[in-house]
C-alpha atoms as a PDB file:
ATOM      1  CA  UNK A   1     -75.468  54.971  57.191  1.00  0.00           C
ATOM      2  CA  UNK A   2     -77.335  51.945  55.038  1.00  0.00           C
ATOM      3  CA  UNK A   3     -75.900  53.625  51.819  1.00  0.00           C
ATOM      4  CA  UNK A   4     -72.630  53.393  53.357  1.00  0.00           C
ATOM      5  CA  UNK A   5     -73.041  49.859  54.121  1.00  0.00           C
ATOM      6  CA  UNK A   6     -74.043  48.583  51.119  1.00  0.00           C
ATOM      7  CA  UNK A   7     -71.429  50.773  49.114  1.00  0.00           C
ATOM      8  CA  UNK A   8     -68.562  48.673  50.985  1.00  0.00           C
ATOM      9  CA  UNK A   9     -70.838  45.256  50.513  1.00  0.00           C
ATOM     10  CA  UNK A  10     -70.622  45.558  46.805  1.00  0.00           C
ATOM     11  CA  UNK A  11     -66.914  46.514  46.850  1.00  0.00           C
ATOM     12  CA  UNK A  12     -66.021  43.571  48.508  1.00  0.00           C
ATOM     13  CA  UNK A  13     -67.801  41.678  45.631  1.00  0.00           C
ATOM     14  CA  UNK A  14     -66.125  40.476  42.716  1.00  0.00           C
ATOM     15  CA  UNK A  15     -67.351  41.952  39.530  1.00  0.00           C
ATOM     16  CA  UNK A  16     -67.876  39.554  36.666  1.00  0.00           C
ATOM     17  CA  UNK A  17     -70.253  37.156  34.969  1.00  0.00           C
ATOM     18  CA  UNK A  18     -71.838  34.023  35.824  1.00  0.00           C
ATOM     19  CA  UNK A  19     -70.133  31.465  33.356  1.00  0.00           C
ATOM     20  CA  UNK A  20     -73.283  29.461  33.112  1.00  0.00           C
ATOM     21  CA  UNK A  21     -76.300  32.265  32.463  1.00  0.00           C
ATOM     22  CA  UNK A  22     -73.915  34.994  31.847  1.00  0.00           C
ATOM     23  CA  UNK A  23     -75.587  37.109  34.192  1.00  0.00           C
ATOM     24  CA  UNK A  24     -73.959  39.480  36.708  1.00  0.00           C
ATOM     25  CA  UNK A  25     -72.408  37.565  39.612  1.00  0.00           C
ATOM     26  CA  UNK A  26     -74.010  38.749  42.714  1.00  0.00           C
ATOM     27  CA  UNK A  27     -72.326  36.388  45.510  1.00  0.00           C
ATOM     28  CA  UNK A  28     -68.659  37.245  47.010  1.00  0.00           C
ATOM     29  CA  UNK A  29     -66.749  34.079  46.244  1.00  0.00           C
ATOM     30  CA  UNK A  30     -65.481  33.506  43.083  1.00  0.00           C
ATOM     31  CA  UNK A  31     -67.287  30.045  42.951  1.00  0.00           C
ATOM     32  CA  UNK A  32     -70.796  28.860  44.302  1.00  0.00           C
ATOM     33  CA  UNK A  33     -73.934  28.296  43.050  1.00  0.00           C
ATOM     34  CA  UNK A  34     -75.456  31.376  41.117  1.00  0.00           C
ATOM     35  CA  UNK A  35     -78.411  32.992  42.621  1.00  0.00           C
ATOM     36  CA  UNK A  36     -80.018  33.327  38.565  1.00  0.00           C
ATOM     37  CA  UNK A  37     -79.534  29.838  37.213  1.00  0.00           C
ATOM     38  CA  UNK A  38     -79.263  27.730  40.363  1.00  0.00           C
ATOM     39  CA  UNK A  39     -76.012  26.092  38.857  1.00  0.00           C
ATOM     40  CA  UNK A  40     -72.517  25.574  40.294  1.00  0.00           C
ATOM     41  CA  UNK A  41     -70.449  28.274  38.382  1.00  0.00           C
ATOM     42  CA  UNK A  42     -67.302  30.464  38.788  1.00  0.00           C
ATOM     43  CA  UNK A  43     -67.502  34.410  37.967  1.00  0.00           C
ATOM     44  CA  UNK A  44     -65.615  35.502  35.078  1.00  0.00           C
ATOM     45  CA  UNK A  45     -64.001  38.669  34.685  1.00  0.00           C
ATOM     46  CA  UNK A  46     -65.587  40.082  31.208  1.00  0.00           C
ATOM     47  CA  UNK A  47     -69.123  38.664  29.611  1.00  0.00           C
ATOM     48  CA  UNK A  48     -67.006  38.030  26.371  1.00  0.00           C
ATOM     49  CA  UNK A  49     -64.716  35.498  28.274  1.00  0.00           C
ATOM     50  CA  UNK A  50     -67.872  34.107  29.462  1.00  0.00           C
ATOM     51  CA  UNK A  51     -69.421  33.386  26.431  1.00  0.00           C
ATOM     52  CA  UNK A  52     -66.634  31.602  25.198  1.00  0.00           C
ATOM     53  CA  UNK A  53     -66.802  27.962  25.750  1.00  0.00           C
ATOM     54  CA  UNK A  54     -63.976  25.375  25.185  1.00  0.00           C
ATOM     55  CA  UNK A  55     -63.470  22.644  24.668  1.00  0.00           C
ATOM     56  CA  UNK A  56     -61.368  19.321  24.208  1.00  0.00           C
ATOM     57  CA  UNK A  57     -60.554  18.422  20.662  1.00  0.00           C
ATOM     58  CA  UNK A  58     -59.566  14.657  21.780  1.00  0.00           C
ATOM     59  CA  UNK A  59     -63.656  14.680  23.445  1.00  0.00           C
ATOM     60  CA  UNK A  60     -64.953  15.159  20.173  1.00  0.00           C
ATOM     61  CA  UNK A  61     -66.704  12.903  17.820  1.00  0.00           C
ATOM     62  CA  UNK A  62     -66.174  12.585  14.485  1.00  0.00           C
ATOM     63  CA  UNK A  63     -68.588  14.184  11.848  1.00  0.00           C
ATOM     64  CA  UNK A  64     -70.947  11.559  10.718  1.00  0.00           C
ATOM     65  CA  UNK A  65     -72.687  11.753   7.316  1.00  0.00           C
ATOM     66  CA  UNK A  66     -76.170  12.925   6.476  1.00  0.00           C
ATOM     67  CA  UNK A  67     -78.948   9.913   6.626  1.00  0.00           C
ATOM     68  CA  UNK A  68     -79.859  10.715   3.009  1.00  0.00           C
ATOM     69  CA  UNK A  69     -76.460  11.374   1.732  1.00  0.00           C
ATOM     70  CA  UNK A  70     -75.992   9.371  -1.550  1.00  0.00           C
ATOM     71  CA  UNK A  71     -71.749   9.460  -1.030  1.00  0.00           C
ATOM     72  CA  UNK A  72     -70.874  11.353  -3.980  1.00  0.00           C
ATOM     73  CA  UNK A  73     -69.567  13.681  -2.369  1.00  0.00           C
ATOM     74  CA  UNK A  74     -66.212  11.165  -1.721  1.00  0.00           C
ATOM     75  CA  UNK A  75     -65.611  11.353  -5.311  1.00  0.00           C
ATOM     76  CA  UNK A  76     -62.469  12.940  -6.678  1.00  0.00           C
ATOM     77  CA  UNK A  77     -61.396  15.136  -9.702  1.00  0.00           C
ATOM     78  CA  UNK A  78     -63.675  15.754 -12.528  1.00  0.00           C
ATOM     79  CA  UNK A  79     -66.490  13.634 -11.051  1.00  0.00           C
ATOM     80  CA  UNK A  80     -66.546  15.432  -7.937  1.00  0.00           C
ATOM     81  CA  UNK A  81     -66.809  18.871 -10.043  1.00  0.00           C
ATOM     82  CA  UNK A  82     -69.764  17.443 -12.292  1.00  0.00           C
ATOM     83  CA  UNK A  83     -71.592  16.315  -8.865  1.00  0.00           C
ATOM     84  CA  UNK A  84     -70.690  19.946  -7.155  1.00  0.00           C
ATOM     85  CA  UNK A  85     -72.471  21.163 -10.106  1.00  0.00           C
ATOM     86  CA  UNK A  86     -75.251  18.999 -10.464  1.00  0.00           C
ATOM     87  CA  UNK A  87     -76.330  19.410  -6.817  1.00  0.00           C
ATOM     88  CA  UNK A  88     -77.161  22.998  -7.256  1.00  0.00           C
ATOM     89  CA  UNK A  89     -79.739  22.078  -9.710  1.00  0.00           C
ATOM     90  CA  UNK A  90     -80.915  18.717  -8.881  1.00  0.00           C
ATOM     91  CA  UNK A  91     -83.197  20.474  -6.015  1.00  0.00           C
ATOM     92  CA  UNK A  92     -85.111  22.599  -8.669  1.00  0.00           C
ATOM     93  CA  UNK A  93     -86.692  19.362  -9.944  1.00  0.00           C
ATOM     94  CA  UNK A  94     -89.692  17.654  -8.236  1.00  0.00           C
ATOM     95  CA  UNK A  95     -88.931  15.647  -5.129  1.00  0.00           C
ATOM     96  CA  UNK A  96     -89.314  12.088  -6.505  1.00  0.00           C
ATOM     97  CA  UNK A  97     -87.523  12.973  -9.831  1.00  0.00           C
ATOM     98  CA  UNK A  98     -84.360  14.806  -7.989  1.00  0.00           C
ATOM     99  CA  UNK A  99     -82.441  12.019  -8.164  1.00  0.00           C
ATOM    100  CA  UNK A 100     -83.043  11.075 -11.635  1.00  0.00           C
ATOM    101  CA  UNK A 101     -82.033  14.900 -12.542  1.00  0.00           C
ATOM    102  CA  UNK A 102     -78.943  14.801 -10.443  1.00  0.00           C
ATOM    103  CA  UNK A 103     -77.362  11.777 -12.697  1.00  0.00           C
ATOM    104  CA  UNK A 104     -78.746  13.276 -16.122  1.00  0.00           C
ATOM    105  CA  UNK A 105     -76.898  16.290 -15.343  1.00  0.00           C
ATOM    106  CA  UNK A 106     -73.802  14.193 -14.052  1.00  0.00           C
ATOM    107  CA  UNK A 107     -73.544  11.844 -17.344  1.00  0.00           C
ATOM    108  CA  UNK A 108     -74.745  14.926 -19.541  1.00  0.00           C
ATOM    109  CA  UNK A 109     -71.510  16.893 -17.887  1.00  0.00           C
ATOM    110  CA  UNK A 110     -69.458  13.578 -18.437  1.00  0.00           C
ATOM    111  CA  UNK A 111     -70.006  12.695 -22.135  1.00  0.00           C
ATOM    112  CA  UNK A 112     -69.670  16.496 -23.024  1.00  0.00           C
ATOM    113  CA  UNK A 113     -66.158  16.384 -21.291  1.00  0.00           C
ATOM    114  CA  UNK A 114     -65.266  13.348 -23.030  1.00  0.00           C
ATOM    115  CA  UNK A 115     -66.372  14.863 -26.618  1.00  0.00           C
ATOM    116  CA  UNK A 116     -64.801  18.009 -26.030  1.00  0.00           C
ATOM    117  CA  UNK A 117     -61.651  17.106 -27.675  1.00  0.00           C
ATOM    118  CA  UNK A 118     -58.373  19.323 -26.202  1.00  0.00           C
ATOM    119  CA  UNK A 119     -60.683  22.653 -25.887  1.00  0.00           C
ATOM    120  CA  UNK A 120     -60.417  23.567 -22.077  1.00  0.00           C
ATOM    121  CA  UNK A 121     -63.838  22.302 -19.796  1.00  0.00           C
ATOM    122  CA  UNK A 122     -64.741  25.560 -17.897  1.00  0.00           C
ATOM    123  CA  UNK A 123     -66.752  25.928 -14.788  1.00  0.00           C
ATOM    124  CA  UNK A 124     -68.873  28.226 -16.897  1.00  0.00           C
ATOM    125  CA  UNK A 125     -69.314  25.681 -19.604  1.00  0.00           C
ATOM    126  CA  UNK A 126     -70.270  23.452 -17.122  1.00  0.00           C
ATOM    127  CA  UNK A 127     -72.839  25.397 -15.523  1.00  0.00           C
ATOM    128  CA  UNK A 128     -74.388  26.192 -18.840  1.00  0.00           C
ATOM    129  CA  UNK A 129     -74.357  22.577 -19.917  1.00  0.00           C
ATOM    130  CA  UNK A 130     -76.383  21.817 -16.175  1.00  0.00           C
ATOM    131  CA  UNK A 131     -78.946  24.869 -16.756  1.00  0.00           C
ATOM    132  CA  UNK A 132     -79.934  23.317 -20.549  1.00  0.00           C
ATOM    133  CA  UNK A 133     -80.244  19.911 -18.821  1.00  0.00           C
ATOM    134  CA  UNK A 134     -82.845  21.461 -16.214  1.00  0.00           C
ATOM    135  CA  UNK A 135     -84.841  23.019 -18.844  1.00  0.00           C
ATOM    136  CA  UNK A 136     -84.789  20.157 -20.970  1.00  0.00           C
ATOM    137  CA  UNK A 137     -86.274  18.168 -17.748  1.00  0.00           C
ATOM    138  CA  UNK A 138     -89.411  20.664 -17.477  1.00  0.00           C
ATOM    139  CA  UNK A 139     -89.772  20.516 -21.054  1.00  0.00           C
ATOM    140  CA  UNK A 140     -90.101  17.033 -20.833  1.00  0.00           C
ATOM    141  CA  UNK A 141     -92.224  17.186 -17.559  1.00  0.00           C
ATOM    142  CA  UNK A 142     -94.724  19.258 -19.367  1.00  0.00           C
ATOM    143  CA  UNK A 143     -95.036  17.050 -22.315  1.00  0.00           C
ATOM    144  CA  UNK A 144     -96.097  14.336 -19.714  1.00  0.00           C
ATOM    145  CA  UNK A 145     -98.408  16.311 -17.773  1.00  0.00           C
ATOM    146  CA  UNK A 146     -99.963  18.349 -21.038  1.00  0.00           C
ATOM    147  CA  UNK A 147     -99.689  16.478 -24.276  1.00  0.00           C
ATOM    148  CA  UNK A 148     -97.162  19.243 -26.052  1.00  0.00           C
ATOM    149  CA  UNK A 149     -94.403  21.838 -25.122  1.00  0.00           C
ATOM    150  CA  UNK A 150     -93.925  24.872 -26.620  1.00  0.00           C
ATOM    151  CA  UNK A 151     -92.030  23.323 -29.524  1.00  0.00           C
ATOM    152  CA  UNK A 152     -95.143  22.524 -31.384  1.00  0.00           C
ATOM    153  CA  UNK A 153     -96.520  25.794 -31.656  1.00  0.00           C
ATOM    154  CA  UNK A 154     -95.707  28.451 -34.074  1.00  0.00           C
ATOM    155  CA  UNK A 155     -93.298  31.717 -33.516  1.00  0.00           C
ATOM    156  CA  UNK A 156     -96.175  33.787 -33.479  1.00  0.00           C
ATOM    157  CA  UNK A 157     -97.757  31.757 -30.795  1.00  0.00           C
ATOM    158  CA  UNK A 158     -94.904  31.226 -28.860  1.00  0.00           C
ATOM    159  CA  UNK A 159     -94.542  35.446 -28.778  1.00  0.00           C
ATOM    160  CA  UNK A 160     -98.020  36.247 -27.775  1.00  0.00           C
ATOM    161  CA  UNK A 161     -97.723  33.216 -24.510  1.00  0.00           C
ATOM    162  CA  UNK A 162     -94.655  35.359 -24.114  1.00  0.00           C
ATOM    163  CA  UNK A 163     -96.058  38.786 -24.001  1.00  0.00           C
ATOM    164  CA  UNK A 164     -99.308  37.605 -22.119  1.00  0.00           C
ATOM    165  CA  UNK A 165     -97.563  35.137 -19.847  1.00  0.00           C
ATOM    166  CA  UNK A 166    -100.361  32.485 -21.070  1.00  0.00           C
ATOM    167  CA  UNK A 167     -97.829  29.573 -19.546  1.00  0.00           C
ATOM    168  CA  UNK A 168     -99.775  28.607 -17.151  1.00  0.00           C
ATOM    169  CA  UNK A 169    -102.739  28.461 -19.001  1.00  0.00           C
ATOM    170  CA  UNK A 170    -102.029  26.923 -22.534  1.00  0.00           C
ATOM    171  CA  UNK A 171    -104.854  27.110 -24.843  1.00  0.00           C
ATOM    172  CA  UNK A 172    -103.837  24.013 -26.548  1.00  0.00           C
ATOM    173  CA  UNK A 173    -102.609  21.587 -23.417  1.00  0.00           C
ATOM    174  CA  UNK A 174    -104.684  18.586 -22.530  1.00  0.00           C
ATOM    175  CA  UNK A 175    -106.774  18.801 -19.371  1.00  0.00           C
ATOM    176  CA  UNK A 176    -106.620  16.399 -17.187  1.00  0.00           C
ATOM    177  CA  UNK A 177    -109.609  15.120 -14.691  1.00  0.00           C
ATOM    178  CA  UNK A 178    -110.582  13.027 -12.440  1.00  0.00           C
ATOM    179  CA  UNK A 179    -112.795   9.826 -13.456  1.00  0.00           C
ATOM    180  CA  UNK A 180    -114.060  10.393  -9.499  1.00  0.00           C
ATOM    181  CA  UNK A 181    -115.280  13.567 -10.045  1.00  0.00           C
ATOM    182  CA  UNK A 182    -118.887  13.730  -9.049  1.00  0.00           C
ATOM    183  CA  UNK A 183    -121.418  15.865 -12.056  1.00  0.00           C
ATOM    184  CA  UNK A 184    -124.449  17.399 -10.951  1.00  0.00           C
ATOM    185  CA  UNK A 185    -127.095  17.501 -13.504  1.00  0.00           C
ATOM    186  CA  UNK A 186    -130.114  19.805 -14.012  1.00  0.00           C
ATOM    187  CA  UNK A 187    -132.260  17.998 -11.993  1.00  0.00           C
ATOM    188  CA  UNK A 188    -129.761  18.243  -8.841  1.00  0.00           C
ATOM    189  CA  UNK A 189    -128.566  14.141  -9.592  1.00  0.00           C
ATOM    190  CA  UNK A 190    -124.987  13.504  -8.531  1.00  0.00           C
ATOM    191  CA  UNK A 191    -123.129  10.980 -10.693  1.00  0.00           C
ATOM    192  CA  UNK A 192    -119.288  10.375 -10.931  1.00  0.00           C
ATOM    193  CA  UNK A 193    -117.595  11.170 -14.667  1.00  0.00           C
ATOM    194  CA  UNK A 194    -116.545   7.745 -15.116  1.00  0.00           C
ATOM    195  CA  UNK A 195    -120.660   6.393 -15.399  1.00  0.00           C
ATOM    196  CA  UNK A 196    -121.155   9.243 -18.012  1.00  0.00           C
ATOM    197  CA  UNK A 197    -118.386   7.887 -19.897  1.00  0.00           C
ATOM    198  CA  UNK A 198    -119.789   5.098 -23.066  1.00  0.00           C
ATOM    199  CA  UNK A 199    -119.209   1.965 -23.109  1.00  0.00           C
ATOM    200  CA  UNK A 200    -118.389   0.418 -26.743  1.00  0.00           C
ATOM    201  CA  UNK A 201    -118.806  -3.310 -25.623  1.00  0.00           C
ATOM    202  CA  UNK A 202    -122.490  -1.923 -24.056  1.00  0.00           C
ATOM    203  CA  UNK A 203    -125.413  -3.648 -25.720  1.00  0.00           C
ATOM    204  CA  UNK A 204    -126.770  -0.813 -28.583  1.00  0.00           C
ATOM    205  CA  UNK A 205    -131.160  -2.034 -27.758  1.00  0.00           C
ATOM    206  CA  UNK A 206    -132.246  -0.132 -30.850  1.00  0.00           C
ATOM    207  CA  UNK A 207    -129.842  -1.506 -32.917  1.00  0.00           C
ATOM    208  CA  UNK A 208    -130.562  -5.144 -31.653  1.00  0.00           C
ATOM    209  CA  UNK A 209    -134.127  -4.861 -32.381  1.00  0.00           C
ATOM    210  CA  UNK A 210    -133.501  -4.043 -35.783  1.00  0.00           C
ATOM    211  CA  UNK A 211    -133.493  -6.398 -38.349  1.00  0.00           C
ATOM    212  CA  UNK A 212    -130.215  -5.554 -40.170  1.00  0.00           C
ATOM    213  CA  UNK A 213    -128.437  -6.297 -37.323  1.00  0.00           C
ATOM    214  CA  UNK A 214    -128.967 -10.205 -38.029  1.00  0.00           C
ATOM    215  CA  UNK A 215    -128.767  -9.730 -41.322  1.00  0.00           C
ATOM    216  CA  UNK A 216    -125.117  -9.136 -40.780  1.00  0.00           C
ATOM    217  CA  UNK A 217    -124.729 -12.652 -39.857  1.00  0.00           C
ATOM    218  CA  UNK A 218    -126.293 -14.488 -42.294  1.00  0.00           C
ATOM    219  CA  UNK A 219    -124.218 -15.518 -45.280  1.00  0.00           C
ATOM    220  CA  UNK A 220    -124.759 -13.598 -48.710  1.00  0.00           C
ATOM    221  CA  UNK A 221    -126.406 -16.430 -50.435  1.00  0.00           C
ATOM    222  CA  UNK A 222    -129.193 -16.796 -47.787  1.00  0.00           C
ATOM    223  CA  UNK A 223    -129.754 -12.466 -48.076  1.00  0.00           C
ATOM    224  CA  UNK A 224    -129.925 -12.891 -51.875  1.00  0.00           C
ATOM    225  CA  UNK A 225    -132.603 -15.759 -51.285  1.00  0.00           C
ATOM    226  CA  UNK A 226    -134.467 -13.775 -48.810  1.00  0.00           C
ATOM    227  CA  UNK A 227    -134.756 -10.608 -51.686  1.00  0.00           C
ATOM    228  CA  UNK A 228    -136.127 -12.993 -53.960  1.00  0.00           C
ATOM    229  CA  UNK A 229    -138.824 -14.036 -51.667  1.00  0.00           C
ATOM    230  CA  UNK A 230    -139.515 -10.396 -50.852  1.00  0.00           C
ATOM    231  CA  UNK A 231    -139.816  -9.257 -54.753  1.00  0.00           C
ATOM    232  CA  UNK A 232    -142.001 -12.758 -55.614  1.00  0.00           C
ATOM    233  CA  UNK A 233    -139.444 -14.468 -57.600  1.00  0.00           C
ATOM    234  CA  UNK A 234    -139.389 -17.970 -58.247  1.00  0.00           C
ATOM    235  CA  UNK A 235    -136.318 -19.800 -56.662  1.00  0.00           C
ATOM    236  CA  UNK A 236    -134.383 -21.958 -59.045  1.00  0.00           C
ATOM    237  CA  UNK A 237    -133.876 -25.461 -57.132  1.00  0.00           C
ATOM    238  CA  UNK A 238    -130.373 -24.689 -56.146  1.00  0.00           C
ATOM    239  CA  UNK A 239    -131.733 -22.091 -53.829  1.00  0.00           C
ATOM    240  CA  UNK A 240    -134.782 -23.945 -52.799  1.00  0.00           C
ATOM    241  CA  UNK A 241    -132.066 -26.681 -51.478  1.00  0.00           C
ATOM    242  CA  UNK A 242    -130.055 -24.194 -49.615  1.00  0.00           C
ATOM    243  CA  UNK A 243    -133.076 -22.462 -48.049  1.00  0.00           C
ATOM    244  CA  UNK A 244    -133.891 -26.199 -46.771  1.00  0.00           C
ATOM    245  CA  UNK A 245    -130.491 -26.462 -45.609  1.00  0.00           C
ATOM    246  CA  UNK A 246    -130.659 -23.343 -43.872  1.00  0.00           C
ATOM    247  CA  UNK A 247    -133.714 -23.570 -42.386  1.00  0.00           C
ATOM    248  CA  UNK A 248    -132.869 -27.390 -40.825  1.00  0.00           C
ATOM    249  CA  UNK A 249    -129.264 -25.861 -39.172  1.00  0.00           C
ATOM    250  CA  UNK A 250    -131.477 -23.374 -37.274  1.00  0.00           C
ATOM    251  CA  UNK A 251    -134.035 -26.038 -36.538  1.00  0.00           C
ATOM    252  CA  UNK A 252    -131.196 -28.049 -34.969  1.00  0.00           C
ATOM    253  CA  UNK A 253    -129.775 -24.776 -33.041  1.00  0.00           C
ATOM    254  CA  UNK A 254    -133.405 -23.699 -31.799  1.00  0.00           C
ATOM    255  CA  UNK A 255    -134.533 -27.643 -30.716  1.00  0.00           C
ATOM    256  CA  UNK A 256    -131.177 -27.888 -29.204  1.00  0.00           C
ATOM    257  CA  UNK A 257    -131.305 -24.798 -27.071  1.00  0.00           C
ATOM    258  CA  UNK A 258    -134.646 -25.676 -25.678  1.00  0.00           C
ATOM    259  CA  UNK A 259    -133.665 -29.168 -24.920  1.00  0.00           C
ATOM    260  CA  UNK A 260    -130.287 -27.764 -23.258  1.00  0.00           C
ATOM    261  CA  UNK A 261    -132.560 -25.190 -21.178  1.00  0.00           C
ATOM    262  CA  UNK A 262    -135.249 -28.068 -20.468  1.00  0.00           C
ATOM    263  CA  UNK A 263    -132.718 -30.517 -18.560  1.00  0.00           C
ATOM    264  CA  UNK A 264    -131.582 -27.393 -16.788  1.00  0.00           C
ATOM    265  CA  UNK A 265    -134.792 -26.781 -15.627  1.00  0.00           C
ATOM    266  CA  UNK A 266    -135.071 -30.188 -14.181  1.00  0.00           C
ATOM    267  CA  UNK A 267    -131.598 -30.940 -12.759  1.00  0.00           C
ATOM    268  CA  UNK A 268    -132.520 -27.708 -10.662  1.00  0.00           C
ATOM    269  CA  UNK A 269    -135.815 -29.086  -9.603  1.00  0.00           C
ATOM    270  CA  UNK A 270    -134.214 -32.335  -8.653  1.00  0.00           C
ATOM    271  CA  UNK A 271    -131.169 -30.959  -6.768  1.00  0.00           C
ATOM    272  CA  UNK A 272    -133.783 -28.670  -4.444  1.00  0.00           C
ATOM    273  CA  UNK A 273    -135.699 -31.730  -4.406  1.00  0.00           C
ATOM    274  CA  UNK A 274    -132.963 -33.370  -2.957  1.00  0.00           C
ATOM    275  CA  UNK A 275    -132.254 -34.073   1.113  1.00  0.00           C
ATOM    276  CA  UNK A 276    -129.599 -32.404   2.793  1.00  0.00           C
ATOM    277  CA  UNK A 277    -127.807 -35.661   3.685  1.00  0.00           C
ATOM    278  CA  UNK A 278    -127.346 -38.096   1.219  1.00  0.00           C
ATOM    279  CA  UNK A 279    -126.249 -41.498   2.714  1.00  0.00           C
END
C-alpha cells in the first residue's frame, strides 16, 4: 500500500533539474525554493538546458585591457606582425630584460624588412630572424655573467662541451663570489672574503723600516754624497755646501714639527683648562 503511494507521489512530480545546483528537482511545482541549494529556482526539463546560462548582450561590459599590457597589440600591418612575433619569444628572456628583448626583436624584424629589397618577408623568415635574436641575447647574457661565450674557444673545445654537455660548467668562465662570504680557517676563525682581500694603499711595516725606502726620496745628489761618506772619500766643497744645505732644510722641517706639536700640546691644556661658561 506505501509503495503504491509513493509510486503516484513521484508521478505527480515534475521531472527535471534544479536550474541553480543542477540537481534533481524533488518538489511538485515547477518553481520554489530547491530543497539542495536553498535558492529560488524553476525545474528544467533536461540537465543540458540547465547548464546553459544566458544572457543579455546589452548587460555586458566591455573587455578591458590587461594592467601590464604595453598597447602594441593596437598596432596595424607589418608592425603588428613583428610584435605577434616578438611576443612568443620575449618571455624566454629573464623577467627584467623581457622588455628590452621584445623591442630588439621588433627593430631587428623592422630594419631586416626594410633591407630586404623586393624579395617577399615570410612568416618563416621572420621567425628565424626572432630565434637568432634570442640566442644572440643569451650569448650576450653569458658574456656578462662569465667573462666569455663560446666564441672564444676553439672547434675542438666547443665539440667536447658539446659531447659532454660541459655548458653549465665551463672550465674557462669566471666565478663569481660573494665579498660577504664568511672563510673559516684552520683554527675554526670566521672572517668574511672581503678582509682577506689586500689592500695596496695599506702601510707595507717591513718595508717602512727599511732604509731604502727613504732613500727613494732623497734627491740623487744627496745619495751620491751619502756613498762617498760610506766609502771614506773626501767631499769636494761643492758637496760639502749641499750637505749643509741639506742638512739645515731638515733642521727647519724637524724644529718646525716639534714647535707645531708643542703649541698643540698647550692650546689643549688651556682649552680643558678652561670654564664651561665664558662671560
Amino acid at each position: 500500500m506505501s509503495s503504491s503511494v509513493t509510486v503516484a507521489g513521484e508521478q505527480n512530480r515534475p521531472g527535471g533539474f534544479c536550474s541553480r545546483c543542477h540537481r534533481v528537482w524533488v518538489l511538485k511545482e515547477r518553481q520554489g525554493v530547491c530543497r539542495w541549494c536553498g535558492k529560488v529556482a524553476t525545474c528544467q526539463t533536461t540537465k543540458t538546458s540547465a547548464l546553459r546560462s544566458f544572457k543579455s548582450s546589452r548587460c555586458s561590459k566591455p573587455k578591458q585591457a590587461e594592467m601590464g599590457g604595453n598597447g602594441y597589440d593596437h598596432l596595424s600591418g607589418n608592425w603588428l606582425a613583428f610584435y605577434t612575433i616578438a611576443s612568443k619569444f620575449s618571455h624566454k628572456a629573464k623577467p627584467d630584460e623581457r622588455d628590452d628583448l621584445l623591442h630588439d626583436i621588433i627593430i631587428t624584424l623592422a630594419d631586416v624588412e626594410r633591407n630586404n629589397g623586393h624579395h617577399p618577408f615570410t612568416e618563416a623568415a621572420m621567425y628565424r630572424i626572432a630565434s637568432r635574436a634570442q640566442a644572440l641575447y643569451w650569448r650576450k647574457r653569458y658574456r656578462i655573467d662569465n667573462g666569455l661565450t663560446c666564441g672564444d674557444c676553439s672547434k675542438a673545445q666547443r665539440r667536447k662541451c658539446k659531447e659532454d654537455w660541459l655548458f653549465s660548467a665551463c672550465p674557462k668562465a669566471v666565478k663569481l663570489d660573494s665579498l660577504n662570504r664568511p672563510v673559516t680557517d684552520d683554527e675554526g676563525n670566521t672572517t668574511e672574503l672581503g678582509d682577506l682581500i689586500a689592500d695596496d694603499r695599506a702601510l707595507d711595516l717591513d718595508a717602512w723600516l727599511d732604509a731604502n725606502t727613504f732613500l727613494l726620496k732623497c734627491p740623487d745628489r744627496l745619495i751620491a754624497i751619502a756613498e762617498k761618506r760610506r766609502d771614506g772619500q773626501p767631499l769636494d766643497k761643492a758637496e760639502q755646501k749641499a750637505l749643509e744645505r741639506f742638512r739645515k732644510r731638515e733642521q727647519i722641517k724637524m724644529f718646525s714639527c716639534v714647535a707645531f706639536s708643542a703649541n698643540s700640546a698647550t692650546n689643549t691644556v688651556g682649552a680643558s683648562a678652561m670654564p664651561a661658561n665664558c662671560g
